[in-house]
C-alpha atoms as a PDB file:
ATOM      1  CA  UNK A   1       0.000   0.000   0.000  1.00  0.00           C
ATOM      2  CA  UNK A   2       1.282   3.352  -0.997  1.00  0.00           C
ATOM      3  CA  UNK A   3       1.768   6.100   1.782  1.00  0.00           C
ATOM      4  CA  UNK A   4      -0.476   8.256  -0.220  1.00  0.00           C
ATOM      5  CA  UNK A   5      -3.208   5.513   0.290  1.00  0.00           C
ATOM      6  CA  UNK A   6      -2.657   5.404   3.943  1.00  0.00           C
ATOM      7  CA  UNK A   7      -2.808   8.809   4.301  1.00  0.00           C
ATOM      8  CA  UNK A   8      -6.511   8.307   2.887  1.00  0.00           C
ATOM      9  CA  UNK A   9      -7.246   5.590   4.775  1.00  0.00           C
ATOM     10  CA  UNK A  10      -6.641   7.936   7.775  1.00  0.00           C
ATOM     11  CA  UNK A  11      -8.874  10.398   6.484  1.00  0.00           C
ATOM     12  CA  UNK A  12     -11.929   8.285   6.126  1.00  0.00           C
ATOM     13  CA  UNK A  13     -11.233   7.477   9.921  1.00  0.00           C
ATOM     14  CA  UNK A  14     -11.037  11.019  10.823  1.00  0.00           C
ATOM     15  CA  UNK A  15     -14.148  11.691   8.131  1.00  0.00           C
ATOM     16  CA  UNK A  16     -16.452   8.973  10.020  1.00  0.00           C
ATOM     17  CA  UNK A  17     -14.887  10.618  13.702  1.00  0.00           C
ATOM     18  CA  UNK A  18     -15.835  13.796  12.725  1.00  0.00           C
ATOM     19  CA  UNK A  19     -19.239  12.587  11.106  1.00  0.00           C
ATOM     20  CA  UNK A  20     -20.125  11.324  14.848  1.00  0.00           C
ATOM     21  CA  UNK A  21     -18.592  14.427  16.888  1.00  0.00           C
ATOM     22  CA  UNK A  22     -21.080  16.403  14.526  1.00  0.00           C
ATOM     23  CA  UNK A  23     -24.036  14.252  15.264  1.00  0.00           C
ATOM     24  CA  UNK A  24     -23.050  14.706  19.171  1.00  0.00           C
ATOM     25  CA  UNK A  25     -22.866  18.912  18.897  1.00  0.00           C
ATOM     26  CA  UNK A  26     -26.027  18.772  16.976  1.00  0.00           C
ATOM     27  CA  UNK A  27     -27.456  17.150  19.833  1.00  0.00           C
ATOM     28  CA  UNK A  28     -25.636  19.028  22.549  1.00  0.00           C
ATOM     29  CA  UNK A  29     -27.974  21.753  20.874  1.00  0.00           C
ATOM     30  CA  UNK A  30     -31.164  20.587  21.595  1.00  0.00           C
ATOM     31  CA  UNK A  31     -30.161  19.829  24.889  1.00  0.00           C
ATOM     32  CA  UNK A  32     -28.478  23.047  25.810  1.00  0.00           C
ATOM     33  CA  UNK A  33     -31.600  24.560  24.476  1.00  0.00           C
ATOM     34  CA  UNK A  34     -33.425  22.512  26.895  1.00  0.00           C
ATOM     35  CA  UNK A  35     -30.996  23.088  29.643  1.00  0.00           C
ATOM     36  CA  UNK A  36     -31.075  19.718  30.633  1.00  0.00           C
ATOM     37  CA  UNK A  37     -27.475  19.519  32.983  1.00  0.00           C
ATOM     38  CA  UNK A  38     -27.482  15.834  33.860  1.00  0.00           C
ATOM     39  CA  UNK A  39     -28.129  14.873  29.504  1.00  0.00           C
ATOM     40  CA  UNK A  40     -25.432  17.441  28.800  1.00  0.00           C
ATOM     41  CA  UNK A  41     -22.969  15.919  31.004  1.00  0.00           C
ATOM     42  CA  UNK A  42     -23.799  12.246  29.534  1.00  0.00           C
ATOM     43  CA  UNK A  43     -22.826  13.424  26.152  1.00  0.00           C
ATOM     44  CA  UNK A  44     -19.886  15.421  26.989  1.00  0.00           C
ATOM     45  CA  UNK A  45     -18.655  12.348  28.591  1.00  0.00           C
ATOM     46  CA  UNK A  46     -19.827  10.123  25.152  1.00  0.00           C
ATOM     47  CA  UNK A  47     -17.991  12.693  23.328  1.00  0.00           C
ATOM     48  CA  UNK A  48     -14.567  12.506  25.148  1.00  0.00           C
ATOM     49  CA  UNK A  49     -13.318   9.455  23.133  1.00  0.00           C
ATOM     50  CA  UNK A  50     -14.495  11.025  19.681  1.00  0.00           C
ATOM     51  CA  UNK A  51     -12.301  13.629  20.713  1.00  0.00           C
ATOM     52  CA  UNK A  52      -9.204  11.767  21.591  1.00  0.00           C
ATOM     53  CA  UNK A  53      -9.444   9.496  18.604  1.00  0.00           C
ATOM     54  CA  UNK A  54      -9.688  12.128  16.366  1.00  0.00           C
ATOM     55  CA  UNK A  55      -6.374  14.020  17.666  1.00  0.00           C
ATOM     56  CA  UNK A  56      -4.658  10.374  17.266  1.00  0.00           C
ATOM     57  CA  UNK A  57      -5.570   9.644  13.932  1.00  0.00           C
ATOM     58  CA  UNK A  58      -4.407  13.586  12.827  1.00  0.00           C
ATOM     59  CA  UNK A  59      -1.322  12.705  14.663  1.00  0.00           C
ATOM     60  CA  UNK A  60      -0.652   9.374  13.018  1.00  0.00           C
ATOM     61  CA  UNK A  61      -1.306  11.537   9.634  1.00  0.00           C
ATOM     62  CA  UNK A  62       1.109  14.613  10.595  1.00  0.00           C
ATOM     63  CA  UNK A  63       3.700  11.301  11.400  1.00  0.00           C
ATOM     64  CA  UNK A  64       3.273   9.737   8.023  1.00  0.00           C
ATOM     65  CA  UNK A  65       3.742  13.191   5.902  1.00  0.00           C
ATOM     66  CA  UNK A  66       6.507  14.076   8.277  1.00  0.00           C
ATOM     67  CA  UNK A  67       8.301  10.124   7.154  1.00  0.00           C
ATOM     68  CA  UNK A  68       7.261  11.504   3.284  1.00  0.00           C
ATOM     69  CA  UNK A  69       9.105  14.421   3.779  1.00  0.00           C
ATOM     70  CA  UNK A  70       6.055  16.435   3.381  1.00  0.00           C
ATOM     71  CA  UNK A  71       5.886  17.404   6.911  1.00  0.00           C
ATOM     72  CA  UNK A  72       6.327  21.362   6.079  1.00  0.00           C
ATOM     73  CA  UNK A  73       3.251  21.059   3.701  1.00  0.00           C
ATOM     74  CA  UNK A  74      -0.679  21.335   4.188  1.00  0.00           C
ATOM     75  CA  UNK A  75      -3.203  18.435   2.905  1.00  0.00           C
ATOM     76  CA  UNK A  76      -4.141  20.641   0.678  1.00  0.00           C
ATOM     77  CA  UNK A  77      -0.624  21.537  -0.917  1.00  0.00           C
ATOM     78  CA  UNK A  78       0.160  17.969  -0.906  1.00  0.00           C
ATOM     79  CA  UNK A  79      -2.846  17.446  -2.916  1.00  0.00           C
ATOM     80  CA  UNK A  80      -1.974  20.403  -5.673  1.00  0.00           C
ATOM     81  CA  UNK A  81       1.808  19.405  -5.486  1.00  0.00           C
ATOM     82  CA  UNK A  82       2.269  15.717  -6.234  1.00  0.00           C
ATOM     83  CA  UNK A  83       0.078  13.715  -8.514  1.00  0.00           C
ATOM     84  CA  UNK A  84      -0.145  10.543  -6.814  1.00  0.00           C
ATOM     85  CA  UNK A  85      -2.185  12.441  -4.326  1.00  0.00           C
ATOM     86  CA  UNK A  86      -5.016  12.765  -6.230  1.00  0.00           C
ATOM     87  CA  UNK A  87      -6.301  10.047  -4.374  1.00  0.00           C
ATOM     88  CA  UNK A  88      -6.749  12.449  -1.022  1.00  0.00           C
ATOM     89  CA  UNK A  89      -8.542  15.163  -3.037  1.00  0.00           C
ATOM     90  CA  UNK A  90     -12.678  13.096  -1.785  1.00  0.00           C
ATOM     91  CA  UNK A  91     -11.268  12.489   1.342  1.00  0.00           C
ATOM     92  CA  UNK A  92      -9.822  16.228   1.844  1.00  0.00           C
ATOM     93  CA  UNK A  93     -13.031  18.012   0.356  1.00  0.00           C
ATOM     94  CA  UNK A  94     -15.412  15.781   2.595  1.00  0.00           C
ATOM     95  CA  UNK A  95     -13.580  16.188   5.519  1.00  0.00           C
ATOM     96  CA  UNK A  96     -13.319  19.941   4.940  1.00  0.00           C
ATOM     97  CA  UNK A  97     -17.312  19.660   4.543  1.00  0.00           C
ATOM     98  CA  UNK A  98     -17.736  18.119   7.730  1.00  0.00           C
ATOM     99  CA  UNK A  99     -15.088  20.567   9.907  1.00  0.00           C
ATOM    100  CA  UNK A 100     -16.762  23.554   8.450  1.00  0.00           C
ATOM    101  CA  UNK A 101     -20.545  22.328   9.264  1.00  0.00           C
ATOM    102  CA  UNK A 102     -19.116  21.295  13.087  1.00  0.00           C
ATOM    103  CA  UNK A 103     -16.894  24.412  13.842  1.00  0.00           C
ATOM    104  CA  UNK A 104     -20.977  26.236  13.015  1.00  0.00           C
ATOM    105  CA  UNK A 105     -22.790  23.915  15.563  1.00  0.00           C
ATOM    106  CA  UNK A 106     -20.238  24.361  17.952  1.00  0.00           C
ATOM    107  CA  UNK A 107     -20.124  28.356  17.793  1.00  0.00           C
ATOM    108  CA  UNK A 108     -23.690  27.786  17.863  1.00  0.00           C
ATOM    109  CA  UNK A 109     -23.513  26.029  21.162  1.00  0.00           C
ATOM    110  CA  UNK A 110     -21.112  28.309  22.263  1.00  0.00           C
ATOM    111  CA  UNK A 111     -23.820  31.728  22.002  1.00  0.00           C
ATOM    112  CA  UNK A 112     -26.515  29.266  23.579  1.00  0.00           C
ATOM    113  CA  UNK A 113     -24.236  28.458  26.678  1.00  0.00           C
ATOM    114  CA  UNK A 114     -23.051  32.129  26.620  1.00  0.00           C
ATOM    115  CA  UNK A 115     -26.237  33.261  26.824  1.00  0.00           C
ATOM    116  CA  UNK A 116     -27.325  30.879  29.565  1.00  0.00           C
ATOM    117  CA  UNK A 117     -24.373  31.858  31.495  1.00  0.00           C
ATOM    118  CA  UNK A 118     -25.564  35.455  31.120  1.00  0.00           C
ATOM    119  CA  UNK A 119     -28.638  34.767  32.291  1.00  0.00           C
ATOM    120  CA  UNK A 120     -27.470  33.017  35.597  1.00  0.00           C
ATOM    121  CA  UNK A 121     -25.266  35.772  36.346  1.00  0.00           C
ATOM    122  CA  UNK A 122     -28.122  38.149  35.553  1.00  0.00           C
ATOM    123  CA  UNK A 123     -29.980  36.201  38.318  1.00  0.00           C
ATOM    124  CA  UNK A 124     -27.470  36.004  40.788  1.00  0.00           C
ATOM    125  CA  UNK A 125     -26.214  39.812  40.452  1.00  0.00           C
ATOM    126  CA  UNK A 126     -30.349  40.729  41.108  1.00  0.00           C
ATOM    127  CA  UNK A 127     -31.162  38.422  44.212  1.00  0.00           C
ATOM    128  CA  UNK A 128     -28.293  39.189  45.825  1.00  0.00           C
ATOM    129  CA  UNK A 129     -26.430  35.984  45.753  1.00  0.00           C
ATOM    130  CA  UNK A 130     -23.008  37.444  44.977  1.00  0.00           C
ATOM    131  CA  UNK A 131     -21.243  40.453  44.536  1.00  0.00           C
ATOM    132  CA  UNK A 132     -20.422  41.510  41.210  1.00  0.00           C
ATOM    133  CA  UNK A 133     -16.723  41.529  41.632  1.00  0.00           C
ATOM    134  CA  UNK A 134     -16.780  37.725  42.808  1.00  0.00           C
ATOM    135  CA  UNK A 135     -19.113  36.062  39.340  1.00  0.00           C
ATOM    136  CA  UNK A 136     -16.237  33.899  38.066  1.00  0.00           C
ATOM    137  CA  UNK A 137     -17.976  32.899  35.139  1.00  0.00           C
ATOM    138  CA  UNK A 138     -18.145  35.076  31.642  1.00  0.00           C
ATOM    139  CA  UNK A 139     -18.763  34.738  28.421  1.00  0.00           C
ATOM    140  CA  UNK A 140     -15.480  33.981  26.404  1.00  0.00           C
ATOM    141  CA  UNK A 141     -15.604  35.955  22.812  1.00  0.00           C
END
């Protein structure tokens, strides 16, 4: 098997990873519109080993371009700069796809937490509960 071919191989990995991760934020929606803690918690914990599977197989890739030579070089210039590449070009458009769609849900989920944060600290700055100078929790930008 060709390195190239490996190096797609790892991509469909990271493509059906990524597939699932974006099934999970999409779901992390509905349930931080909900505001249901306890659900939130379960999937954050189902999540964890999407997460750490993913950041293996980009390693494993990043280790096998690095053994090409072709460490210094994006997917995407790998793609454009050597022929035999070709092969990557699906697996890099899907994958780009997929990112793109998942970094939206999760900014998403970011403004809905934000904004639930806000609201907490709304509540506790108005009955009193703390001081304004001790809320510990804001909303990141």
């Amino acid at each position: 098997m060709n390195r190239f071919q490996k190096i797609s191989d790892l991509l469909d990995e990271q493509l059906k990873i990524h597939n699932k991760l974006l099934e999970i934020e999409t779901k992390k929606t509905e349930i931080l519109t909900k505001g249901d803690i306890k659900a939130l918690d379960e999937l954050v914990t189902t999540q964890q080993p999407y997460i750490m599977r993913a950041n293996n197989i980009e390693k494993q890739r990043e280790k096998l371009q690095n053994e090409m030579g072709l460490g210094d070089l994006s997917l995407r210039e790998v793609i454009e700069r050597h022929p035999e590449a070709d092969i990557l070009n699906r697996n890099y458009s899907e994958l780009s796809d997929v990112l793109s769609n998942l970094k939206k849900v999760c900014e998403r989920n970011q403004k809905i937490l934000g904004a639930r944060l806000d609201v907490i600290n709304s509540i506790l700055l108005n009955t009193g509960a703390v001081n304004s100078k001790e809320v510990t929790y804001t909303k990141g930008k």
